[in-house]
Protein backbone atom coordinates (compact mmCIF):
# COMPACT_ATOMS: atom_id res chain seq x y z
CA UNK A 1 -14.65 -1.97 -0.86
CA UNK A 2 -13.41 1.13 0.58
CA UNK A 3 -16.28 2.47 2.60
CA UNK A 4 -16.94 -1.19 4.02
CA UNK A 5 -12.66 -1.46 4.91
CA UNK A 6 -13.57 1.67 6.63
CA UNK A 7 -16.72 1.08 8.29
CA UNK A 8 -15.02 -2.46 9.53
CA UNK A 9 -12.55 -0.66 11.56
CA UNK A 10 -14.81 2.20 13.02
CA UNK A 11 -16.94 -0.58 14.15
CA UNK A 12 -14.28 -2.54 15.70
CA UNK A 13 -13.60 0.28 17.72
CA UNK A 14 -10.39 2.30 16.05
CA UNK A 15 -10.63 5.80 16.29
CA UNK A 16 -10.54 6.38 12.57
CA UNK A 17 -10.06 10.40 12.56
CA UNK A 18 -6.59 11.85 11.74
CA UNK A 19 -3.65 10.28 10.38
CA UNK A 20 -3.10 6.45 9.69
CA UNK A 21 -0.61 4.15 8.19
CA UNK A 22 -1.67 2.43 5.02
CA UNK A 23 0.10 -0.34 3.50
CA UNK A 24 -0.28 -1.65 0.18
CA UNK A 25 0.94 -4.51 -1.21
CA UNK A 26 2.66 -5.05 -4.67
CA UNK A 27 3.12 -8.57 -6.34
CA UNK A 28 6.31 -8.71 -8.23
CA UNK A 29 7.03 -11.25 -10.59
CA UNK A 30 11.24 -11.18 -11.22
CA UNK A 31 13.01 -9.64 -8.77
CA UNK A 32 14.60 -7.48 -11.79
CA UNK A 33 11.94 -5.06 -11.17
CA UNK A 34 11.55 -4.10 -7.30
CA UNK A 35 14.42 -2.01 -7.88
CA UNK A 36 13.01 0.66 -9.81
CA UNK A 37 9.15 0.01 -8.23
CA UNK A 38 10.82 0.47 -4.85
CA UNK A 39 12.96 3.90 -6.56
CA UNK A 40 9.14 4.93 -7.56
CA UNK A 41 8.41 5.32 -4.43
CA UNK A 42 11.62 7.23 -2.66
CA UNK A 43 10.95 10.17 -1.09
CA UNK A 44 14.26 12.21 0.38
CA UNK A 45 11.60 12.83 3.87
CA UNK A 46 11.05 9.31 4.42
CA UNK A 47 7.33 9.88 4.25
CA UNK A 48 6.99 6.59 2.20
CA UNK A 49 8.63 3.48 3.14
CA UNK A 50 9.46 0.63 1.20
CA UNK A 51 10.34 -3.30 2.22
CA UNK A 52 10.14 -6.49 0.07
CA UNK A 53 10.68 -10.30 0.75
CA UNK A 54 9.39 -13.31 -0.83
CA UNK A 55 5.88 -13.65 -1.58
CA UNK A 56 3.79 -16.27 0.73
CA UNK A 57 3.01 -18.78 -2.27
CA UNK A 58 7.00 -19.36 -3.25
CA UNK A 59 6.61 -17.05 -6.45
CA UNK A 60 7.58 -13.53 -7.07
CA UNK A 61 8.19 -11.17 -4.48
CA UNK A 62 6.17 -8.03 -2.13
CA UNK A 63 7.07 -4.92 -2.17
CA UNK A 64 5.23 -3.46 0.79
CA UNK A 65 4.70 0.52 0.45
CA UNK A 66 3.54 2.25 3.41
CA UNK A 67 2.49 5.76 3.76
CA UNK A 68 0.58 7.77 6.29
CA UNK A 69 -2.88 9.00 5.45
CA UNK A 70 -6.54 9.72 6.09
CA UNK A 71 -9.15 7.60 6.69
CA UNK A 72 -11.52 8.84 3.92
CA UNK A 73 -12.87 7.13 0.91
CA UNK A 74 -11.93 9.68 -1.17
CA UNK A 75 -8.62 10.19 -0.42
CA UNK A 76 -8.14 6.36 -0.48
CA UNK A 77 -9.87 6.16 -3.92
CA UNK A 78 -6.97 8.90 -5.41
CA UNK A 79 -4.40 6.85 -3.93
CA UNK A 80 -5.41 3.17 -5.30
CA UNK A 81 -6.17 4.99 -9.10
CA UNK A 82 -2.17 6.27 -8.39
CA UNK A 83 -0.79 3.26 -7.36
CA UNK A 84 -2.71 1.01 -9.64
CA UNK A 85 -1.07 3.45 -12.74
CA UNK A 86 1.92 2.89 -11.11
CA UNK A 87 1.52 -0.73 -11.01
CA UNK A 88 0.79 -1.00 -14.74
CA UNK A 89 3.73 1.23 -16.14
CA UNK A 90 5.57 -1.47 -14.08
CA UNK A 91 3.80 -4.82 -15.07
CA UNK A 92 3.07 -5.76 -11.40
CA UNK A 93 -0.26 -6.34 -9.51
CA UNK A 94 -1.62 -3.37 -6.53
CA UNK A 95 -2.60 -6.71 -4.27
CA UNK A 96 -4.18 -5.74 -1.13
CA UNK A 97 -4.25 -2.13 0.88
CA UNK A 98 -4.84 -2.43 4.90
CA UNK A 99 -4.55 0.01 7.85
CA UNK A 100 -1.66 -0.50 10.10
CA UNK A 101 -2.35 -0.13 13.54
CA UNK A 102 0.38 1.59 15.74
CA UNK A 103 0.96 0.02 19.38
C-alpha cells in the first residue's frame, strides 16, 4: 500500500525527494475523545498540527494530524505502526494517510 501510494505520485510527476506533508486521518466516534487524541499529538514547535470537524457520513468526527516527513516506505511504515498504537489506546480508527501537496 505504501510503495504503490508512493510510486503513484512519482509517476504523476511530484518530485518525491525531501520533505513532505502527510496527513492522516482519525475517525472519532464521541466527540468526548478528540480532546485528549488531539493533546496526543501537541508538540510546543508546532511540528504537528491538529484540526477536526464532522466526519463526511454524519457520524463521529476527523481529527486530521499532519506532520512533515519523507517520502520513504520505511519511514512511513514506523509512522502508521505509531499512529495505529495510538489509535487503539484511544478506541478510534487510523482511516486514511495521503501526501499534501504545497502550492
Amino acid at each position: 500500500m505504501i510503495s504503490s501510494k508512493i510510486n503513484r505520485l512519482a509517476n504523476s510527476g511530484i518530485d518525491i525527494s525531501g520533505f513532505h506533508e502527510l496527513e492522516f486521518e482519525f475517525y472519532v466516534v464521541g466527540k468526548a475523545k478528540l480532546p485528549s487524541l488531539a493533546a496526543e499529538f501537541y508538540h510546543p514547535d508546532n511540528s504537528m498540527r491538529v484540526s477536526t470537524q464532522k466526519h463526511p457520513n454524519g457520524f463521529g468526527y476527523s481529527l486530521r494530524l499532519r506532520i512533515d516527513g519523507i517520502l520513504q516506505e520505511k519511514d512511513i511504515a514506523k509512522t502508521l505502526v505509531w499512529l495505529n498504537k495510538v489509535a487503539d489506546e484511544h478506541n478510534v480508527i487510523l482511516e486514511n494517510w495521503r501526501v499534501v501537496q504545497r502550492t
